[in-house]
N, C-alpha and C. Protein backbone atom coordinates (compact mmCIF):
# COMPACT_ATOMS: atom_id res chain seq x y z
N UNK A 1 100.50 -62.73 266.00
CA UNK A 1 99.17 -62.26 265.64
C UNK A 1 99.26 -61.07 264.67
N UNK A 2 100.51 -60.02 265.08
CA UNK A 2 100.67 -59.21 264.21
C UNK A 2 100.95 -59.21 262.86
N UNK A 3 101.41 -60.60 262.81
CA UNK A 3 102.13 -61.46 261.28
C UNK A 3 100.99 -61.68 260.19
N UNK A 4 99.83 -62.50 261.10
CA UNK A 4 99.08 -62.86 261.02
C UNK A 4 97.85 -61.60 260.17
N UNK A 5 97.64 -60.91 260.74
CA UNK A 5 96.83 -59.37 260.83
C UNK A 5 97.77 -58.75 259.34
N UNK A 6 98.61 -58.94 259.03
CA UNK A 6 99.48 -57.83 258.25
C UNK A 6 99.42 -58.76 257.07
N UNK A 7 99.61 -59.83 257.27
CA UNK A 7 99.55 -60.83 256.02
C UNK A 7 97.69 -60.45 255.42
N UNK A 8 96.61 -60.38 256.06
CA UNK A 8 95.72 -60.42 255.50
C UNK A 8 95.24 -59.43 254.82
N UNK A 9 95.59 -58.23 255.35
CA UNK A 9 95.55 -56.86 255.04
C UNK A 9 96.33 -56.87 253.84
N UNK A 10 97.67 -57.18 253.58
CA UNK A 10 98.34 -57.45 252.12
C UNK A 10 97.51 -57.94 251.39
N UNK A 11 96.94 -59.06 251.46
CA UNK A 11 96.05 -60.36 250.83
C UNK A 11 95.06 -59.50 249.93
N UNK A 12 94.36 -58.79 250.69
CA UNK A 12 92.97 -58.34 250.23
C UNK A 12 93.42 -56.82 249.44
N UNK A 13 95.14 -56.03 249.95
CA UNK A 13 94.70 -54.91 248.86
C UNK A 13 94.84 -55.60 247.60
N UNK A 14 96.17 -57.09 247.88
CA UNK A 14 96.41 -57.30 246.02
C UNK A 14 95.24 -57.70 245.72
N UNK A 15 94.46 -58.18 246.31
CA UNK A 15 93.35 -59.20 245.50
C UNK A 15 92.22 -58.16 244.91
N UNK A 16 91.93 -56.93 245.82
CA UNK A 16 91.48 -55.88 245.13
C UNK A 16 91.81 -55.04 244.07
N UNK A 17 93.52 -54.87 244.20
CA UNK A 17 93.91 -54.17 243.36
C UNK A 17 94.51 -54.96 241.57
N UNK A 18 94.33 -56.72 241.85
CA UNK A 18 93.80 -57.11 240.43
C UNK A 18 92.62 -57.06 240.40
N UNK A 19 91.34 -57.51 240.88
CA UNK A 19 90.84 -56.87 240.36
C UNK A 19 89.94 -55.36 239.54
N UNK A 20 90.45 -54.73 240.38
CA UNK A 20 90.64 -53.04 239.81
C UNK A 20 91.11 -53.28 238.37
N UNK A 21 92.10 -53.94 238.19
CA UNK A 21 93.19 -54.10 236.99
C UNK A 21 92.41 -55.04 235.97
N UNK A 22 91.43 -55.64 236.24
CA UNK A 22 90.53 -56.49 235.13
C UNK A 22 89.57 -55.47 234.59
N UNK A 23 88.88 -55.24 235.99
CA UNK A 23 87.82 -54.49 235.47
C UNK A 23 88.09 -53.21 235.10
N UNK A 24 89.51 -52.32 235.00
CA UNK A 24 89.53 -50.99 234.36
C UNK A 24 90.01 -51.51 232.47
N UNK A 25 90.82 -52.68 232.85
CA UNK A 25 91.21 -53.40 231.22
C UNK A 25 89.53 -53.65 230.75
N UNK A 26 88.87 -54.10 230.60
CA UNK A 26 87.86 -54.18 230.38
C UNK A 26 86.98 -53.19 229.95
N UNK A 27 86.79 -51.99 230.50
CA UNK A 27 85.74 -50.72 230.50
C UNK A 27 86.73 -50.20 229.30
N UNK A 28 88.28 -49.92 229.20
CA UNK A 28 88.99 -49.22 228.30
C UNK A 28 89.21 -49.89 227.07
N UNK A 29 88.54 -51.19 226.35
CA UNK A 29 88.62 -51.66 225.28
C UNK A 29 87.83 -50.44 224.08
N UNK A 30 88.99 -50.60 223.77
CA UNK A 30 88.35 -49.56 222.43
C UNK A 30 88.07 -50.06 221.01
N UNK A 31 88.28 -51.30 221.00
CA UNK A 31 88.68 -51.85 219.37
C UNK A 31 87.24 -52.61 219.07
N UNK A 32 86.71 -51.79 217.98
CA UNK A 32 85.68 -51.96 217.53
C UNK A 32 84.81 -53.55 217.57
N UNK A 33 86.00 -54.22 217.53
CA UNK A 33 85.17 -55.19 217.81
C UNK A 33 84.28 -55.93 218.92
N UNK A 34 84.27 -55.08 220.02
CA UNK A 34 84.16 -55.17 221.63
C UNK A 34 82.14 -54.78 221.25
N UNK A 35 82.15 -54.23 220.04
CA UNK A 35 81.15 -53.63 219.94
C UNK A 35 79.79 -54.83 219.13
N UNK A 36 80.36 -55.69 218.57
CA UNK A 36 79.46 -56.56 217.80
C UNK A 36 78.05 -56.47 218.01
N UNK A 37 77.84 -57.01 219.73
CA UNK A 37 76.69 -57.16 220.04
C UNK A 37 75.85 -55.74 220.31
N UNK A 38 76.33 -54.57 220.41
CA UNK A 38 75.33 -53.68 219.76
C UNK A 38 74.07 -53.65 219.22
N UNK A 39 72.94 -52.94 219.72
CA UNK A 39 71.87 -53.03 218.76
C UNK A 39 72.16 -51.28 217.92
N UNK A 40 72.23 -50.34 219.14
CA UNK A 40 72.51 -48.72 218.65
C UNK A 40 74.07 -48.53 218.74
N UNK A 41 74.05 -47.41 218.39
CA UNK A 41 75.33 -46.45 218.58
C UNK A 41 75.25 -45.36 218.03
N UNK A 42 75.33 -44.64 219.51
CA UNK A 42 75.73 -42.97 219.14
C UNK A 42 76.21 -42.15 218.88
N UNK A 43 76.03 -40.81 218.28
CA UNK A 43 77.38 -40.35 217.68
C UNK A 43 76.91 -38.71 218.43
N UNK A 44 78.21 -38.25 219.29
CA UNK A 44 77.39 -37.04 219.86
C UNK A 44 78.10 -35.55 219.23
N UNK A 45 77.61 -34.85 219.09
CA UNK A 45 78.30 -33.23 218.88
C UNK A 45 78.13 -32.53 219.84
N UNK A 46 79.57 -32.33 220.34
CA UNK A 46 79.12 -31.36 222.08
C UNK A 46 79.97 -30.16 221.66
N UNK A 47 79.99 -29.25 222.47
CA UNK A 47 80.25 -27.86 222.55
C UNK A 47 81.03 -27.93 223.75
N UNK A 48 81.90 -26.93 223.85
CA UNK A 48 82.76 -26.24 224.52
C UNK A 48 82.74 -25.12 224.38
N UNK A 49 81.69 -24.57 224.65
CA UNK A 49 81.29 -22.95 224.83
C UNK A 49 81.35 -22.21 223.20
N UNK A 50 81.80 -22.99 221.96
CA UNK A 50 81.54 -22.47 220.95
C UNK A 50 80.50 -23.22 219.93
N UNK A 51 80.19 -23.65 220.01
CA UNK A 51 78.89 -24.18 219.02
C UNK A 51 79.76 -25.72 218.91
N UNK A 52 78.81 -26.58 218.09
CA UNK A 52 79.47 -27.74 217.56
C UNK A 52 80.14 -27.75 216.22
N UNK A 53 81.10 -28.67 216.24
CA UNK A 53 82.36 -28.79 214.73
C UNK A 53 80.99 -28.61 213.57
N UNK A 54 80.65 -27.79 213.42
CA UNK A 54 79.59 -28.12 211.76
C UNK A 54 80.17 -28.61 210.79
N UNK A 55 81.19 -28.24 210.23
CA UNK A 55 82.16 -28.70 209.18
C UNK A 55 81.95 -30.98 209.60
N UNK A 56 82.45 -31.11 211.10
CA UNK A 56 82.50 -32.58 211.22
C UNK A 56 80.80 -33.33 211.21
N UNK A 57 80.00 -32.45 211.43
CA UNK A 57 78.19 -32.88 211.29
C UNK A 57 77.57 -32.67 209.83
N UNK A 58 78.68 -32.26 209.03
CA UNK A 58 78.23 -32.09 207.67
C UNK A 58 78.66 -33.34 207.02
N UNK A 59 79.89 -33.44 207.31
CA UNK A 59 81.07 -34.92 206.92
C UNK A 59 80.63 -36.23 207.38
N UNK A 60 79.33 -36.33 208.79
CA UNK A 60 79.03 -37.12 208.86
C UNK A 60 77.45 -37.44 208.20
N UNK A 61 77.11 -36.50 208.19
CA UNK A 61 75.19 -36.61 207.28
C UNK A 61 75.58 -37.26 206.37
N UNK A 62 76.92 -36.66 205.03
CA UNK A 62 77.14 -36.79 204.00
C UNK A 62 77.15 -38.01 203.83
N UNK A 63 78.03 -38.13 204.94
CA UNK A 63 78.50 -40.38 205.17
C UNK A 63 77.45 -41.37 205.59
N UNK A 64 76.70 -41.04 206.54
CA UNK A 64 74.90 -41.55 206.43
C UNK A 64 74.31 -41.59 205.57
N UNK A 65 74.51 -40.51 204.18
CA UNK A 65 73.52 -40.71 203.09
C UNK A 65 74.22 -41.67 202.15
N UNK A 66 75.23 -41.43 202.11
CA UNK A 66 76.05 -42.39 201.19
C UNK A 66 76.03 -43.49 202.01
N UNK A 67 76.63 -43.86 202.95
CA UNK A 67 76.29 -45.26 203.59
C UNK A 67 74.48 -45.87 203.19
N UNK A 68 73.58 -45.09 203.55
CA UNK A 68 72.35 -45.65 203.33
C UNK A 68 71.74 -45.98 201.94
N UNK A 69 72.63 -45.35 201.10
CA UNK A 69 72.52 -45.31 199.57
C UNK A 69 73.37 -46.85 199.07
N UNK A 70 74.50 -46.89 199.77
CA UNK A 70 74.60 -48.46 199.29
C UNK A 70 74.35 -49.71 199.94
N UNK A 71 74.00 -49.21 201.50
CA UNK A 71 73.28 -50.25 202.21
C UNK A 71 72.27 -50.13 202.42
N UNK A 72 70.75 -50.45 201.15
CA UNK A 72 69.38 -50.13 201.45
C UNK A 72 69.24 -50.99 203.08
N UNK A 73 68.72 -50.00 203.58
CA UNK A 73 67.42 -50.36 205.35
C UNK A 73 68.97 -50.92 205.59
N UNK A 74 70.03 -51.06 205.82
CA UNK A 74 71.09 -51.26 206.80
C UNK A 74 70.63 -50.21 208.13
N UNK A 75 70.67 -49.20 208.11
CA UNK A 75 70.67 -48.16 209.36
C UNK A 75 69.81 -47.75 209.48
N UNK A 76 69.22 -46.85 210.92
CA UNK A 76 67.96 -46.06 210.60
C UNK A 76 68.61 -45.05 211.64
N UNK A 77 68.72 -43.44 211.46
CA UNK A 77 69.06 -42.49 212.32
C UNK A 77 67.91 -41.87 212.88
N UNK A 78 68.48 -41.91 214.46
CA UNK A 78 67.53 -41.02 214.55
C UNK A 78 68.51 -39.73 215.28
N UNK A 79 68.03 -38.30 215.67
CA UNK A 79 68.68 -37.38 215.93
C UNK A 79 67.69 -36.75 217.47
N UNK A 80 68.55 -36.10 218.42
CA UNK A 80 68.05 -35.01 219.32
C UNK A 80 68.77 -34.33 219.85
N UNK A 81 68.72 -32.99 219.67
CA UNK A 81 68.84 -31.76 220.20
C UNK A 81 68.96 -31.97 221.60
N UNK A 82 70.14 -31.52 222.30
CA UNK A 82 70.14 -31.28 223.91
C UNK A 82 70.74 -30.57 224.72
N UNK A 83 71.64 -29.38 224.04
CA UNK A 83 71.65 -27.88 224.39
C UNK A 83 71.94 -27.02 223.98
N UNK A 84 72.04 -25.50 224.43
CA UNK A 84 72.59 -24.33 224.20
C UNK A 84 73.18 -23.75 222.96
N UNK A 85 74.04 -24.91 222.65
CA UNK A 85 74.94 -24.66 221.59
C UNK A 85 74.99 -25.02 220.16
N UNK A 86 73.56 -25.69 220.44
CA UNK A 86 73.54 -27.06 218.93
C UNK A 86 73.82 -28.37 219.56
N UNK A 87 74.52 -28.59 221.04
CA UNK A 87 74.59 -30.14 220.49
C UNK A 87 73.93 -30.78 220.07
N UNK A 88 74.35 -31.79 219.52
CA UNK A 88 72.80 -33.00 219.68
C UNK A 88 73.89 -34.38 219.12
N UNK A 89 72.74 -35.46 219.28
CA UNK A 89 73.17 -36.92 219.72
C UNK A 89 72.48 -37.49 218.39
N UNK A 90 73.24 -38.30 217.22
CA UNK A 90 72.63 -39.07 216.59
C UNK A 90 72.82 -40.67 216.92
N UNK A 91 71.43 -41.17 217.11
CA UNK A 91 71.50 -42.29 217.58
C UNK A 91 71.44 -43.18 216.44
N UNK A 92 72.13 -44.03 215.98
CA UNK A 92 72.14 -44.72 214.27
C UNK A 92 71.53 -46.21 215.11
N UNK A 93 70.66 -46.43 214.72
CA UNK A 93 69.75 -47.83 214.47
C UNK A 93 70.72 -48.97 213.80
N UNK A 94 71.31 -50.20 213.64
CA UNK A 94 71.38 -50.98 213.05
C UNK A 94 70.50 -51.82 212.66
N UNK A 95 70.12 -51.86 211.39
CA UNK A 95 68.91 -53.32 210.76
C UNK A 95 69.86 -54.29 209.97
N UNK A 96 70.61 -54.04 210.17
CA UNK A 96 71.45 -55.22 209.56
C UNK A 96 72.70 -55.43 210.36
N UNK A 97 72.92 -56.65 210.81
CA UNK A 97 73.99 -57.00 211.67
C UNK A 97 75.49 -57.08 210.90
N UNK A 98 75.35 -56.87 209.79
CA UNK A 98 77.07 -57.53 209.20
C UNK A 98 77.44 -55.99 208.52
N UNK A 99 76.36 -54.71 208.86
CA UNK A 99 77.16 -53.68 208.93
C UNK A 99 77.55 -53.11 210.01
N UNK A 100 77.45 -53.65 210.95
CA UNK A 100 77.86 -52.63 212.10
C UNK A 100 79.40 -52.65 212.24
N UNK A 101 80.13 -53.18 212.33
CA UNK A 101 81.86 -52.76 212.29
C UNK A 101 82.03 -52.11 211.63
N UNK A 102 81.39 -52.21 210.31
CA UNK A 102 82.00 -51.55 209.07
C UNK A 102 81.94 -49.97 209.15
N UNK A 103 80.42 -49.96 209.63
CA UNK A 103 80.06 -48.41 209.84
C UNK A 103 81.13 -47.60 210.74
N UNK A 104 80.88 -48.09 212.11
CA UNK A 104 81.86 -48.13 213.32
C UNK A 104 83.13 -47.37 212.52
N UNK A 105 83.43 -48.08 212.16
CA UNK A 105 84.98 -47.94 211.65
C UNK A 105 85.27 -47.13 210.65
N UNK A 106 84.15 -46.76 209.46
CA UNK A 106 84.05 -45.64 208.93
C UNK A 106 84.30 -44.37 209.33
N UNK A 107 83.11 -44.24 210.78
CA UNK A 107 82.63 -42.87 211.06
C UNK A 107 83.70 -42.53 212.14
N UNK A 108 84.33 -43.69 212.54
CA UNK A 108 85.82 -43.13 213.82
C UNK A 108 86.87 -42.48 213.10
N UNK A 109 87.16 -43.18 211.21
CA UNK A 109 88.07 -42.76 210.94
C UNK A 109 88.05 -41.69 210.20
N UNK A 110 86.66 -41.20 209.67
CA UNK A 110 86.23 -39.84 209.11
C UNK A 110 86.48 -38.68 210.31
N UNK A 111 85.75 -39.31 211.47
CA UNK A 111 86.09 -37.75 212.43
C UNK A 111 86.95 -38.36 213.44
N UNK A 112 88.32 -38.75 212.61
CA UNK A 112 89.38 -38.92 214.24
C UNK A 112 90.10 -37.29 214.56
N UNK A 113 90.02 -36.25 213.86
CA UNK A 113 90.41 -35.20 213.65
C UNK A 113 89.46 -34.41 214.70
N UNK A 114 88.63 -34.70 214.30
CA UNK A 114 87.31 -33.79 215.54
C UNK A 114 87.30 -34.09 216.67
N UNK A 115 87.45 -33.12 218.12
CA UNK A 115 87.95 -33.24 219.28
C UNK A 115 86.40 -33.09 219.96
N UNK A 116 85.55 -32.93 219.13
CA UNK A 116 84.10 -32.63 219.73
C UNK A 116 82.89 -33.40 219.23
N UNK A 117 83.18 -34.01 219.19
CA UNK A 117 82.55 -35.78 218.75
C UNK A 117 82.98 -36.89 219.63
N UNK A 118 81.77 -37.45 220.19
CA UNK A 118 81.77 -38.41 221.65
C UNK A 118 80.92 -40.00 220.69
N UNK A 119 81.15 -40.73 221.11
CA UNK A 119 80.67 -41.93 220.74
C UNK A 119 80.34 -43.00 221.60
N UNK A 120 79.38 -43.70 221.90
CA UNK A 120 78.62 -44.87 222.59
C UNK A 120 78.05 -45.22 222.31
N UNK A 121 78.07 -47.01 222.71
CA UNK A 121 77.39 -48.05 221.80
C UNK A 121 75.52 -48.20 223.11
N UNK A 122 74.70 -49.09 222.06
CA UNK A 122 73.99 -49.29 223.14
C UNK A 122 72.91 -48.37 223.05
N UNK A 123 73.05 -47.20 222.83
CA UNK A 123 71.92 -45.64 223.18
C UNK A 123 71.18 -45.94 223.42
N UNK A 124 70.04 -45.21 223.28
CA UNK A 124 68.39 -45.51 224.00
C UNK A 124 67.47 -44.11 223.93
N UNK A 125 67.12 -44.43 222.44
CA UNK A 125 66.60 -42.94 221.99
C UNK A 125 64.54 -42.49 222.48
N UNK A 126 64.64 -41.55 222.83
CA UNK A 126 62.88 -41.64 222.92
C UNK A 126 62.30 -41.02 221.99
């Protein structure tokens, strides 16, 4: 019975602990393309007790205007303020579906340098 009892208890941590192992492979996909179905995506500037990278929120406006300059109505930004320090969250609109990787992949590789820049797909601006 004890055989019995010990075998099932094995059974259920592996069977838990793949799936732990699917679903953490899954949440940690980072490669832009995971992102297609997107309608938003956010781009955040947070603080660590000193204000936000301005230098990296200048580098990215710059790249929004130029992006929107050769992709007329591709994007629509919107922006909000949400603390202390300056952060704030730009939420970029997609109106055109066959730019969104492109952008994606722009704005990761303009601020891979900036340690204070957060990104998520999806947003949900009011």
């Amino acid at each position: 019975m004890k055989l019995i009892y010990n075998f099932l208890i094995i059974s259920l941590i592996l069977l838990y602990c793949s799936s732990c192992k699917t679903l953490f492979k899954s949440k940690n996909k980072t490669s832009v393309e995971t992102h297609v179905a997107l309608t938003n995506y956010n781009v955040s500037f947070i603080s660590i007790g000193g204000g936000i990278d301005q230098n990296a929120n200048d580098k990215f406006l710059k790249f929004v205007d130029d992006f929107q300059k050769e992709n007329k109505d591709a994007i629509k930004i919107l922006s909000s303020n949400w603390g202390r320090e300056g952060e704030l969250d730009y939420c970029v609109q997609f109106l055109k579906e066959n730019r969104k990787i492109q952008f994606i992949k722009d704005v990761k590789e303009l601020l891979k340098d900036c340690s204070l820049v957060r990104y998520k797909v999806d947003c949900i601006h009011n």
